[in-house]
Protein backbone atom coordinates (compact mmCIF):
# COMPACT_ATOMS: atom_id res chain seq x y z
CA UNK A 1 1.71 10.94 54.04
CA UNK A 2 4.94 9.49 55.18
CA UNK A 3 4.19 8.62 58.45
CA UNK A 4 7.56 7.90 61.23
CA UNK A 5 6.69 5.79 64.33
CA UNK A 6 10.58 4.80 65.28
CA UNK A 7 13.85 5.27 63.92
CA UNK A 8 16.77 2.79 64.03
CA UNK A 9 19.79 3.89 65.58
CA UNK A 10 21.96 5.93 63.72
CA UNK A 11 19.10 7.43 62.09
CA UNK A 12 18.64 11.63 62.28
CA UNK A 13 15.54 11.30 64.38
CA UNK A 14 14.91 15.41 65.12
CA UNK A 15 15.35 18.97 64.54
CA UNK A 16 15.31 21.98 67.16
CA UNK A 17 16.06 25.75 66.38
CA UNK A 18 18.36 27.89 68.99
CA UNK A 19 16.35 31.28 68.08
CA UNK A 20 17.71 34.53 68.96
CA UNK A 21 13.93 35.62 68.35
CA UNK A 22 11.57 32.66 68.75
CA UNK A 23 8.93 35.07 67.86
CA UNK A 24 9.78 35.84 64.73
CA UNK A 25 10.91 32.68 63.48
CA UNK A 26 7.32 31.24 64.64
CA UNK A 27 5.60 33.70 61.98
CA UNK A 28 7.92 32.83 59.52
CA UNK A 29 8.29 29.33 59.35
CA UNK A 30 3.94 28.70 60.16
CA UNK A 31 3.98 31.38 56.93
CA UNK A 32 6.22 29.47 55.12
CA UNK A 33 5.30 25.89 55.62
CA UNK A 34 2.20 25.93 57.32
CA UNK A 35 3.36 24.92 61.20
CA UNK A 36 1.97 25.48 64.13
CA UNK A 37 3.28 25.75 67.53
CA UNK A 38 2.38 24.12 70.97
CA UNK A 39 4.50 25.72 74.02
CA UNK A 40 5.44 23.87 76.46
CA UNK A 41 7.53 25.35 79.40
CA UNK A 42 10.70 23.15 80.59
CA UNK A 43 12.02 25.54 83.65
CA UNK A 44 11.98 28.82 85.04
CA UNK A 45 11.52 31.42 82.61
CA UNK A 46 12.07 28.77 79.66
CA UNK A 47 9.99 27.42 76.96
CA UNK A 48 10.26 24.72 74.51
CA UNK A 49 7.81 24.72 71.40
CA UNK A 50 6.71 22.12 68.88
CA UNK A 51 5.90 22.64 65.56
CA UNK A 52 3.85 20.25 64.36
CA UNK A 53 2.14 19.56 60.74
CA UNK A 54 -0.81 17.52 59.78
CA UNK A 55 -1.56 16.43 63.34
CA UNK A 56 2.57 14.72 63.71
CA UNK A 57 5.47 16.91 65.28
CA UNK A 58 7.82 17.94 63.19
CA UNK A 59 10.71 19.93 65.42
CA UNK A 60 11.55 22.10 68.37
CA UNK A 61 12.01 25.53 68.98
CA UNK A 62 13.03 27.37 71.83
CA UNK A 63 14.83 30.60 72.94
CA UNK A 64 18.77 31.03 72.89
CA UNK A 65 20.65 29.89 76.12
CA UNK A 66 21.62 33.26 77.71
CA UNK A 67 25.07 32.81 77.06
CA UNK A 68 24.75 32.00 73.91
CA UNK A 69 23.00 35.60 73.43
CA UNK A 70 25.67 37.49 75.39
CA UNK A 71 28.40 35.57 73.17
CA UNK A 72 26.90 36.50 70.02
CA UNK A 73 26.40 33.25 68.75
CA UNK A 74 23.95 32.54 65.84
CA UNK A 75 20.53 31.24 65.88
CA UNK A 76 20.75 27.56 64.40
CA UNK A 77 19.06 24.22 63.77
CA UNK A 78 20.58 21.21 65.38
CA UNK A 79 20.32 17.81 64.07
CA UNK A 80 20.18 14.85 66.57
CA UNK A 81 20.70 11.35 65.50
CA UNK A 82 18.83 8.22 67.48
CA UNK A 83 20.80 6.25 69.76
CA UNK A 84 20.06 3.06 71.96
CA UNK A 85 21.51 4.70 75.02
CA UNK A 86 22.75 8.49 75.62
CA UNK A 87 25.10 7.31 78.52
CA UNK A 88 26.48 4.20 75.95
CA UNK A 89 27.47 7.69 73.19
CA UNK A 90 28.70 10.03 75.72
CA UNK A 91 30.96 7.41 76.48
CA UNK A 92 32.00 6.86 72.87
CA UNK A 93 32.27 10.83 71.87
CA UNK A 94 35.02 11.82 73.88
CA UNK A 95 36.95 8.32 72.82
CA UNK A 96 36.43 8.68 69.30
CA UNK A 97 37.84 12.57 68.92
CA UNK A 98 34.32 14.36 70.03
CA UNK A 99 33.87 16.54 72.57
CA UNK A 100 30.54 16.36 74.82
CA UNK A 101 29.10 20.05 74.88
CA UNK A 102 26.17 19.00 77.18
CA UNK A 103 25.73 15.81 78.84
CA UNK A 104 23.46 13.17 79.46
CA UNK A 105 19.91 15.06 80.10
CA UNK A 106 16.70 13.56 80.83
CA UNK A 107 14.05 15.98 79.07
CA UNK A 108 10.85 16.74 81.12
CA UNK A 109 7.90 14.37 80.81
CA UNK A 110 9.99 11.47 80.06
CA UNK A 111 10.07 12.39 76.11
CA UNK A 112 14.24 10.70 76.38
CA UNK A 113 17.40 11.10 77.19
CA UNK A 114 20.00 13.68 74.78
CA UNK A 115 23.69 14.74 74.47
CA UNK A 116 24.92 17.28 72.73
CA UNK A 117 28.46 17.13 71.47
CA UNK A 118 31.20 18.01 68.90
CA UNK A 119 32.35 16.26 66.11
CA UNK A 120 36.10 15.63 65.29
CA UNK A 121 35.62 18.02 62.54
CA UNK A 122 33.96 20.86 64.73
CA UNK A 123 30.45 20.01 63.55
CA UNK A 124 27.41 20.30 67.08
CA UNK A 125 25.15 17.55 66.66
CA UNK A 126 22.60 15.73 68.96
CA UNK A 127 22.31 11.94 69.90
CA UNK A 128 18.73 11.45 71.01
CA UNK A 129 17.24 8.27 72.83
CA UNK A 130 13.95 7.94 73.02
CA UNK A 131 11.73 7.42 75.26
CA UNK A 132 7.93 8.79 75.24
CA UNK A 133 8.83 10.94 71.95
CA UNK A 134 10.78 8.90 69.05
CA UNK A 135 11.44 12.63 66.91
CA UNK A 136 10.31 13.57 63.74
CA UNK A 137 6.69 11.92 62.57
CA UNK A 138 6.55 12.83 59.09
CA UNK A 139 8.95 13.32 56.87
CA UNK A 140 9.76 13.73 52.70
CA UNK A 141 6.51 15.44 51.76
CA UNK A 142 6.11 19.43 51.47
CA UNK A 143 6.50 20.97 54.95
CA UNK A 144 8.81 18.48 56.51
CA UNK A 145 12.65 17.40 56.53
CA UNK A 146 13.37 15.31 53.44
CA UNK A 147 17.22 14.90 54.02
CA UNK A 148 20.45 16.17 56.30
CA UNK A 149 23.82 16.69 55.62
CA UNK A 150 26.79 17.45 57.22
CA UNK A 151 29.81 19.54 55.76
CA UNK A 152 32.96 19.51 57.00
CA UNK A 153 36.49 20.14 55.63
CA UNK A 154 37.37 16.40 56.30
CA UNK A 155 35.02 13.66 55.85
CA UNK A 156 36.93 10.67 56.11
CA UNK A 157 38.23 12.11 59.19
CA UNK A 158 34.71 12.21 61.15
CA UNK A 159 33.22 8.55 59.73
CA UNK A 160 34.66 7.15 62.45
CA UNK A 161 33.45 9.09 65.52
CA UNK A 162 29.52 8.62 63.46
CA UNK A 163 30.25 4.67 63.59
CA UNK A 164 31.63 4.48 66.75
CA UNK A 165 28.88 6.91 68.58
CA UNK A 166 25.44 5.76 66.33
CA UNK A 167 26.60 3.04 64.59
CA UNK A 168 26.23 4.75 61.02
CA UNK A 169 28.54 3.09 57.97
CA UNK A 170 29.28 5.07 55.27
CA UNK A 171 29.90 4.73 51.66
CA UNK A 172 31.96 7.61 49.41
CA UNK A 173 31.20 7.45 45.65
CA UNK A 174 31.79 10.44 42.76
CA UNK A 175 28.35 13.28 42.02
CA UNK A 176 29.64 14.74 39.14
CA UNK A 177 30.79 18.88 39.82
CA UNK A 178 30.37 17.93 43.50
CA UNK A 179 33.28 15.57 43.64
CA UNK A 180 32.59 12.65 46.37
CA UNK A 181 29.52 12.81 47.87
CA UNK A 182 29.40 10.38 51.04
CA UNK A 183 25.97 8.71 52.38
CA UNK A 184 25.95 7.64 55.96
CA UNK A 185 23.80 4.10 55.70
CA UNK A 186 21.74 2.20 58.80
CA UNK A 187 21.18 -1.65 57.30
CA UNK A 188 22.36 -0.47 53.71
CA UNK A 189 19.84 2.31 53.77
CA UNK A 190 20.77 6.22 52.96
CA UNK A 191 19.82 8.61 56.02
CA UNK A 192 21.80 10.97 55.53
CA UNK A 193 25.27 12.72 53.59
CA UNK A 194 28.22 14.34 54.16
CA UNK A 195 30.42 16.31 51.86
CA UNK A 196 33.57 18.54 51.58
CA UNK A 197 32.95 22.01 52.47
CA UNK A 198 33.97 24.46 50.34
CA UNK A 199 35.84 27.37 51.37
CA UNK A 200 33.70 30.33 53.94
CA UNK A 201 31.56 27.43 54.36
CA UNK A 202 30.97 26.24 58.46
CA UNK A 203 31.75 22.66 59.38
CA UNK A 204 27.95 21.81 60.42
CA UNK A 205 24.93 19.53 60.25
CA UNK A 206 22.33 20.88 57.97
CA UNK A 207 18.23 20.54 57.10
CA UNK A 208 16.69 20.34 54.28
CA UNK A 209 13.42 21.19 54.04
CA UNK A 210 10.84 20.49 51.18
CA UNK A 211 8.62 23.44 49.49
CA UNK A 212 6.17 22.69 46.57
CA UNK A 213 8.17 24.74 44.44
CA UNK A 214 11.47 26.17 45.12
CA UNK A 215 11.66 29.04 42.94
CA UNK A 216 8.27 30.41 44.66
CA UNK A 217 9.57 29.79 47.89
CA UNK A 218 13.02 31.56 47.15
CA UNK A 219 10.67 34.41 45.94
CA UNK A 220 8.71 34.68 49.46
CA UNK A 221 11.44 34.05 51.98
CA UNK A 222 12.83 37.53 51.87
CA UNK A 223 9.29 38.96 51.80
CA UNK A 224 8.77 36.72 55.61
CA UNK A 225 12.09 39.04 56.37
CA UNK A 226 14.44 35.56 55.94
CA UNK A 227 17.03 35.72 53.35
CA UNK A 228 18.34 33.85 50.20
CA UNK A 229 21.97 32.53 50.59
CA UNK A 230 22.86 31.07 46.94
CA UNK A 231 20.77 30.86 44.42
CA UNK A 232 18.02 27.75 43.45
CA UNK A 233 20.34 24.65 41.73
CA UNK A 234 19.33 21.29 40.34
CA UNK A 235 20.53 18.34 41.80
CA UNK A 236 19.12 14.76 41.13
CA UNK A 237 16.63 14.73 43.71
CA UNK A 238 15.32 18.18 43.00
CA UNK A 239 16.20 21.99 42.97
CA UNK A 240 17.47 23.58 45.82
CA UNK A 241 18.80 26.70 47.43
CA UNK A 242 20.42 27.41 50.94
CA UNK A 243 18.36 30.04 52.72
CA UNK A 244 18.21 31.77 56.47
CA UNK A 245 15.54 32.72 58.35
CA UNK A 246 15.05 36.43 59.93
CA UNK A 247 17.76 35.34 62.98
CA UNK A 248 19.98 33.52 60.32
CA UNK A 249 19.43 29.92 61.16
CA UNK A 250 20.32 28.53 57.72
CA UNK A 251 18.44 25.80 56.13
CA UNK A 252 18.80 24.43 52.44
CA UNK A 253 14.66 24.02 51.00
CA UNK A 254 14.24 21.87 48.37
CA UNK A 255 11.36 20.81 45.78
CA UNK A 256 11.08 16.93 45.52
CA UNK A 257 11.69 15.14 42.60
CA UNK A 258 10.25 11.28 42.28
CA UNK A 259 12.85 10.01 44.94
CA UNK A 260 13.44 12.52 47.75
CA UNK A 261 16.53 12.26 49.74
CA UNK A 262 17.38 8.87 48.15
């Protein structure tokens, strides 16, 4: 079991879904990887939930903002990447090209302190510093995040704003049909990648999330009323696919070869 007690800044640190049914999404996500959800309310009328798996939490859930539901906006997993001190990257987003969506919060209970922002390339992401709750605690087995990646239509364009905000270097090198395949690094370690995105494809941050088989999973995510959104593919560290679930929060699942997310 792969077991997370901290994560270095710079690191993606945890997930939360914006559902436009939180209800649904619950079934199919504890059908599809075996989560299950603790409620916690966080205002009037609102409600945040963890998932967690094998006694650790492993994300957040919670219901669309209402304007997000009377815009029409889609349901969607944000990534948020661990940061010494929110105030210290609010600072640095709007100097580096970014755009703070929602500032500096302090989250009940004294789990940390979050912004929310906007990449130079249009990407949402999350900076997250903790404080009672450090994110994620278990990662690159079946049932948790093994990997994230952002896509965007100009990478060298956003490596700055990552650097200057979390502190994240980056290194570009060739991966065969996908042309350059960047890895953002904290002390020379991967934590994460970022590549061109192809054309129809949206400049975001995106999950991947490991199944015992991918195939199988592909097979049962339309039958949990999610849906299939390219077919499975092999890539070194596995075979994936890029899937939705019944709201259309899209997610990439991926079965784990000997070195997941390396």
């Amino acid at each position: 079991m792969s077991i997370v007690q901290s994560y270095k800044p710079g690191t993606p640190c945890w997930l939360d879904l914006s559902s436009s049914n939180p209800a649904a999404a619950k079934e199919f996500y504890r059908a599809l990887f075996g989560w299950e959800f603790v409620d916690m309310p966080i205002g009037p009328g609102m409600t945040y939930s963890m998932a967690k798996f094998k006694g650790e939490w492993v994300c957040g859930m919670m219901a669309q903002m209402p304007e997000q539901a009377q815009a029409g906006l889609p349901s969607f997993w944000a990534v948020y990447i661990a940061v010494d001190d929110a105030d210290a990257a609010a600072a640095a987003i709007e100097s580096a090209g970014g755009k703070v969506l929602m500032p500096v919060d302090d989250v009940p209970n004294g789990s940390g302190r979050m912004v929310v922002a906007v990449d130079p390339g249009g990407a949402n992401v999350g900076f997250w510093q903790a404080l009672n709750h450090h994110g994620t605690g278990i990662v690159n087995e079946v049932g948790t995040v093994v990997w994230h990646e952002l896509t965007v239509a100009d990478v060298p364009a956003v490596l700055p704003f990552y650097q200057a905000v979390a502190g994240m270097a980056a290194e570009t090198s060739p991966m065969g049909e996908v042309g350059e395949y960047t890895r953002f690094l904290v002390d020379g370690e991967s934590v994460a990648g970022a590549m061109q995105a192809q054309p129809g494809m949206p400049n975001a941050w995106t999950a991947y999330l490991a199944v015992e088989n991918c195939d199988a999973a592909l097979a049962r995510i339309p039958e949990l009323g999610g849906s299939v959104l390219s077919p499975a593919f092999d890539i070194p560290f596995g075979r994936m696919a890029v899937v939705a679930d019944p709201a259309g929060a899209v997610f990439c699942v991926m079965d784990l070869a000997e070195n997941p997310g390396a």
